[in-house]
C-alpha atoms as a PDB file:
ATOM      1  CA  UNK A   1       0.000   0.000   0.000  1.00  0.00           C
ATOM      2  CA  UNK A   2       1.110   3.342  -1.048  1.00  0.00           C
ATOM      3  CA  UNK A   3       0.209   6.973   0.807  1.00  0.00           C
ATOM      4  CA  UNK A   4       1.290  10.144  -0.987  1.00  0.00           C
ATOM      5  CA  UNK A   5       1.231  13.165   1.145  1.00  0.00           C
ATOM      6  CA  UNK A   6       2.459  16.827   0.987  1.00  0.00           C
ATOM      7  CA  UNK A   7       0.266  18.544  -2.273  1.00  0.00           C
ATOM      8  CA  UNK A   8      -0.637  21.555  -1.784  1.00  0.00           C
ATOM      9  CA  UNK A   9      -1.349  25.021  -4.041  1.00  0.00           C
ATOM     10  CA  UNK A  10       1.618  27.527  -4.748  1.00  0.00           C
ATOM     11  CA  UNK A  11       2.602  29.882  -6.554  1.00  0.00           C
ATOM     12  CA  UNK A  12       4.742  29.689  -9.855  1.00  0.00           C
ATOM     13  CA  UNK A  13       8.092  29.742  -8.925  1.00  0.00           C
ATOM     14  CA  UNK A  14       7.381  28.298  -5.416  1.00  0.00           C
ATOM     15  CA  UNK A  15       8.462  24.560  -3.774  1.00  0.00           C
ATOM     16  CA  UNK A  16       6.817  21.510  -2.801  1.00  0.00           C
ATOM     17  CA  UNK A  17       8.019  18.085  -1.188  1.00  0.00           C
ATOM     18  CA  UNK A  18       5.947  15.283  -2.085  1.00  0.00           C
ATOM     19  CA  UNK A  19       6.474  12.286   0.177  1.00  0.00           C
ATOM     20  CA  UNK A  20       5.036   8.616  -1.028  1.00  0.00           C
ATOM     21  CA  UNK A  21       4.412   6.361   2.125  1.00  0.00           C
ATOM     22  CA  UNK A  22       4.954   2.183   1.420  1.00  0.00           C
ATOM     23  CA  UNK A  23       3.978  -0.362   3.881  1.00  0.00           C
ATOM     24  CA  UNK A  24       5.658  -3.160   2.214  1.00  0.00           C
ATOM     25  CA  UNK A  25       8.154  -3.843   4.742  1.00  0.00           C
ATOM     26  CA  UNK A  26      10.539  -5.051   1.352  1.00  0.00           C
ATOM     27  CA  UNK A  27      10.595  -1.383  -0.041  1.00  0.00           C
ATOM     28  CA  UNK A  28      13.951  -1.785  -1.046  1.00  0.00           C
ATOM     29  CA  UNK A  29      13.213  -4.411  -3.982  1.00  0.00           C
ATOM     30  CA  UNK A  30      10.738  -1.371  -5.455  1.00  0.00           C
ATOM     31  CA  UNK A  31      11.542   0.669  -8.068  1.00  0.00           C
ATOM     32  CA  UNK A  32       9.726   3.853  -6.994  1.00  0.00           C
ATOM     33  CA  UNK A  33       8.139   6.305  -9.694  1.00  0.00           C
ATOM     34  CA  UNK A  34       5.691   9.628  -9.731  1.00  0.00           C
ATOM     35  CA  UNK A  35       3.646  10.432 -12.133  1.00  0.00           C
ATOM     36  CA  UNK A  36       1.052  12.822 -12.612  1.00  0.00           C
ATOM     37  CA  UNK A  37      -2.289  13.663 -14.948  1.00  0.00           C
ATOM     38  CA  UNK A  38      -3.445  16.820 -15.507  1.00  0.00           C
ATOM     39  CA  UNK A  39      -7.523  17.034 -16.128  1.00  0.00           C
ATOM     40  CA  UNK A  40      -8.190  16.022 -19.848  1.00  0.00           C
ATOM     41  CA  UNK A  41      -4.776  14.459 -20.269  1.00  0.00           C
ATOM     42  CA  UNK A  42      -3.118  11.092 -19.866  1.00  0.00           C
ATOM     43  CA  UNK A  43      -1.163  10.211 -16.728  1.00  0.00           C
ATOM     44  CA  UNK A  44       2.394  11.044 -17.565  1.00  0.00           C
ATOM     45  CA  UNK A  45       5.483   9.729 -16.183  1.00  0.00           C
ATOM     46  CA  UNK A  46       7.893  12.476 -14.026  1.00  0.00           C
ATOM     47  CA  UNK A  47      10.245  10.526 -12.053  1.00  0.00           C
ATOM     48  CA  UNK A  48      11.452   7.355 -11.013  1.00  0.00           C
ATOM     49  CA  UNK A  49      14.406   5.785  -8.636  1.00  0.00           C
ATOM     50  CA  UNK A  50      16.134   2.175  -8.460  1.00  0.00           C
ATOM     51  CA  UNK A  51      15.673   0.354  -5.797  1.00  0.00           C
ATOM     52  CA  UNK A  52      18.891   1.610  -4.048  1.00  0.00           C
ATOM     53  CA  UNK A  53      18.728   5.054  -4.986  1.00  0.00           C
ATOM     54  CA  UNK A  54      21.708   4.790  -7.036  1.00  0.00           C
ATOM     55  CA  UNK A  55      19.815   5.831 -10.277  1.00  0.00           C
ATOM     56  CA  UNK A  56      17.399   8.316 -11.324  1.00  0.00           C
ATOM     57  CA  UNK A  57      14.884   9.216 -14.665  1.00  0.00           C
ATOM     58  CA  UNK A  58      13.674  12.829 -14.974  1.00  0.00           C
ATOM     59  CA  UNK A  59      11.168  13.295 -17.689  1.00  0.00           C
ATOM     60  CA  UNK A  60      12.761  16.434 -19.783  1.00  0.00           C
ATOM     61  CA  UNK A  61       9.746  19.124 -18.595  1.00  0.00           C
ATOM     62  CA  UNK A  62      11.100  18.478 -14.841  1.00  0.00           C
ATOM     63  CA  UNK A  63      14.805  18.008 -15.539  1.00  0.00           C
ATOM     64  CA  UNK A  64      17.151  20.302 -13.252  1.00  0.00           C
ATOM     65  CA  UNK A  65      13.972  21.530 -10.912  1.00  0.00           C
ATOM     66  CA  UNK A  66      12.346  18.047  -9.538  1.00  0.00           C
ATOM     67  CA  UNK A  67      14.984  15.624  -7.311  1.00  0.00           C
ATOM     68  CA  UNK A  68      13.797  12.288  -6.234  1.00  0.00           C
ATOM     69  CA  UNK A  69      15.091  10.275  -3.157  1.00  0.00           C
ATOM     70  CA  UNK A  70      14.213   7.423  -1.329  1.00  0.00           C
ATOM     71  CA  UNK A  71      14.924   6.783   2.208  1.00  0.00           C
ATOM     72  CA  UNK A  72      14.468   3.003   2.632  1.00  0.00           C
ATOM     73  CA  UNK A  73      14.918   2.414   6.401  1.00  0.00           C
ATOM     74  CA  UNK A  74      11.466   4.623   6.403  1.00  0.00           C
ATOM     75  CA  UNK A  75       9.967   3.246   3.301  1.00  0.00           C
ATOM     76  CA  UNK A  76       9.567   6.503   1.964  1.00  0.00           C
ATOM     77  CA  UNK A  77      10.528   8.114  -1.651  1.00  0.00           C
ATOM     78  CA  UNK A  78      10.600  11.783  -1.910  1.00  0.00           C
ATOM     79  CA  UNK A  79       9.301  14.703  -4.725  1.00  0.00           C
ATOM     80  CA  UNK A  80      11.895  17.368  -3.930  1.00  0.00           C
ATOM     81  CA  UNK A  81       9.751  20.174  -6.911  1.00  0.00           C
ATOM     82  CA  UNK A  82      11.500  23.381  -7.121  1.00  0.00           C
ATOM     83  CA  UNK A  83      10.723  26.601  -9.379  1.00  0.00           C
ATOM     84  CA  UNK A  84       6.986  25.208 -10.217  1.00  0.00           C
ATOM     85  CA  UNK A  85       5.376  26.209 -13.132  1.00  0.00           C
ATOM     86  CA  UNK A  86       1.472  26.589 -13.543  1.00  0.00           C
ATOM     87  CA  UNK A  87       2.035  23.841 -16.081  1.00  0.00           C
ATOM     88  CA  UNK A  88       2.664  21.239 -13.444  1.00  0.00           C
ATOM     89  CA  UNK A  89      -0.257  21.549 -11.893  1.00  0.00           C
ATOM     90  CA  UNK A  90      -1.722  17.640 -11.835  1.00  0.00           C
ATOM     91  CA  UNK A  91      -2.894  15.048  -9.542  1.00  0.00           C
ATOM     92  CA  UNK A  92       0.432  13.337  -8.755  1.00  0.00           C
ATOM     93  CA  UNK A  93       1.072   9.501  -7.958  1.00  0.00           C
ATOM     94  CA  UNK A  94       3.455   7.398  -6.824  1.00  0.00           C
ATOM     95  CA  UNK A  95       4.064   4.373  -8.243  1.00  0.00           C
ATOM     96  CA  UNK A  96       5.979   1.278  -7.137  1.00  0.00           C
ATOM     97  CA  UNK A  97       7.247  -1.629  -8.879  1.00  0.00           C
ATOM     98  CA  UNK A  98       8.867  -4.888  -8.778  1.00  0.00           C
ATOM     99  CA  UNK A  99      11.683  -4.537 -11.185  1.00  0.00           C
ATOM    100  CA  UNK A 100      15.486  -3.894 -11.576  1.00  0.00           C
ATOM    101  CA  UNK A 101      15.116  -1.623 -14.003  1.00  0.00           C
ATOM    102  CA  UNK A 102      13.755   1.780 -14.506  1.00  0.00           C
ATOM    103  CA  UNK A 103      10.238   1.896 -16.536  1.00  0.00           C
ATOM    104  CA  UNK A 104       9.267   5.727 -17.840  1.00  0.00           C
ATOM    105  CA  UNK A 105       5.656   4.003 -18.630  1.00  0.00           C
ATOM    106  CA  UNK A 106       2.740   3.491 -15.857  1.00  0.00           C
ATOM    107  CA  UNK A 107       1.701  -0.115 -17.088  1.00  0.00           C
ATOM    108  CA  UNK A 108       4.934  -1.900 -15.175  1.00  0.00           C
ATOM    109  CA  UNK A 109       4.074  -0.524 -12.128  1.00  0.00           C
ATOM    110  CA  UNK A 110       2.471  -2.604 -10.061  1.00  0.00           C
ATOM    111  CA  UNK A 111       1.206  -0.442  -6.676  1.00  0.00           C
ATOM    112  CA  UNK A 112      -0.449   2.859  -6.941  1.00  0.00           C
ATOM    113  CA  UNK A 113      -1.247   5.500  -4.334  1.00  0.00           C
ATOM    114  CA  UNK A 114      -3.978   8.067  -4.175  1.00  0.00           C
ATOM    115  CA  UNK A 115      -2.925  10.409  -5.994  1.00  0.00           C
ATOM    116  CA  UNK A 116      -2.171  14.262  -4.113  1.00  0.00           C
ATOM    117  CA  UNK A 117      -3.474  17.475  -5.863  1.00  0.00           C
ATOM    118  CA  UNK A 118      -0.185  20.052  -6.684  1.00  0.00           C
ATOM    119  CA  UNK A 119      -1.815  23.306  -7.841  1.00  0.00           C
ATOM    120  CA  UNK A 120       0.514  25.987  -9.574  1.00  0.00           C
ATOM    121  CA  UNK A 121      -0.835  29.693  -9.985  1.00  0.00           C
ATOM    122  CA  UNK A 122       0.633  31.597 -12.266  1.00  0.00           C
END
């Protein structure tokens, strides 16, 4: 089970920390993803993390203002989201899945959470 937390509204250029809560207590054999889906669109993939942290995906609209982590002694993965634009403003999930390698799609992931609402005004 998966529990996103920390959404919020802000303005453009403000931050957010998005923290994804796991329960399985073998966290560490997850690849850990967020995506989000904006009304009217498909879910698209942001970011995503091996299972030791070691390596990271960015899609290119986040690249160099949205940092991932994972902290797996507290089962938790991380949305570090700097400098937000209106543009990101989507329901964002995080995603977990039982892989070794790094999947920029949703349809490998195989746990889901909620879903928290980031709002960006410009």
């Amino acid at each position: 089970q998966l529990q996103a937390f920390g959404g919020g509204s802000v303005q453009a250029g403000g931050s957010l920390r998005l923290s994804c809560a796991a329960s399985a207590r073998t966290f560490s054999r997850y690849v850990m993803g967020w995506f989000r889906q904006a009304p009217g669109k498909e879910r698209e993939f942001v970011t995503a993390i091996s299972r030791t942290g070691g390596t990271t995906s960015y899609a290119d609209s986040v690249k160099g203002r949205f940092a991932i982590s994972r902290d797996n002694a507290k089962n938790t993965v991380y949305l570090q989201m700097n400098r937000l634009k209106p543009e990101d403003t989507a329901v964002y999930y995080c995603a977990a899945e039982d892989s070794q390698m790094i999947h920029t799609t949703p349809r490998p992931y195989d746990y889901w959470g909620q879903g928290t609402q980031v709002t960006v005004s410009s």
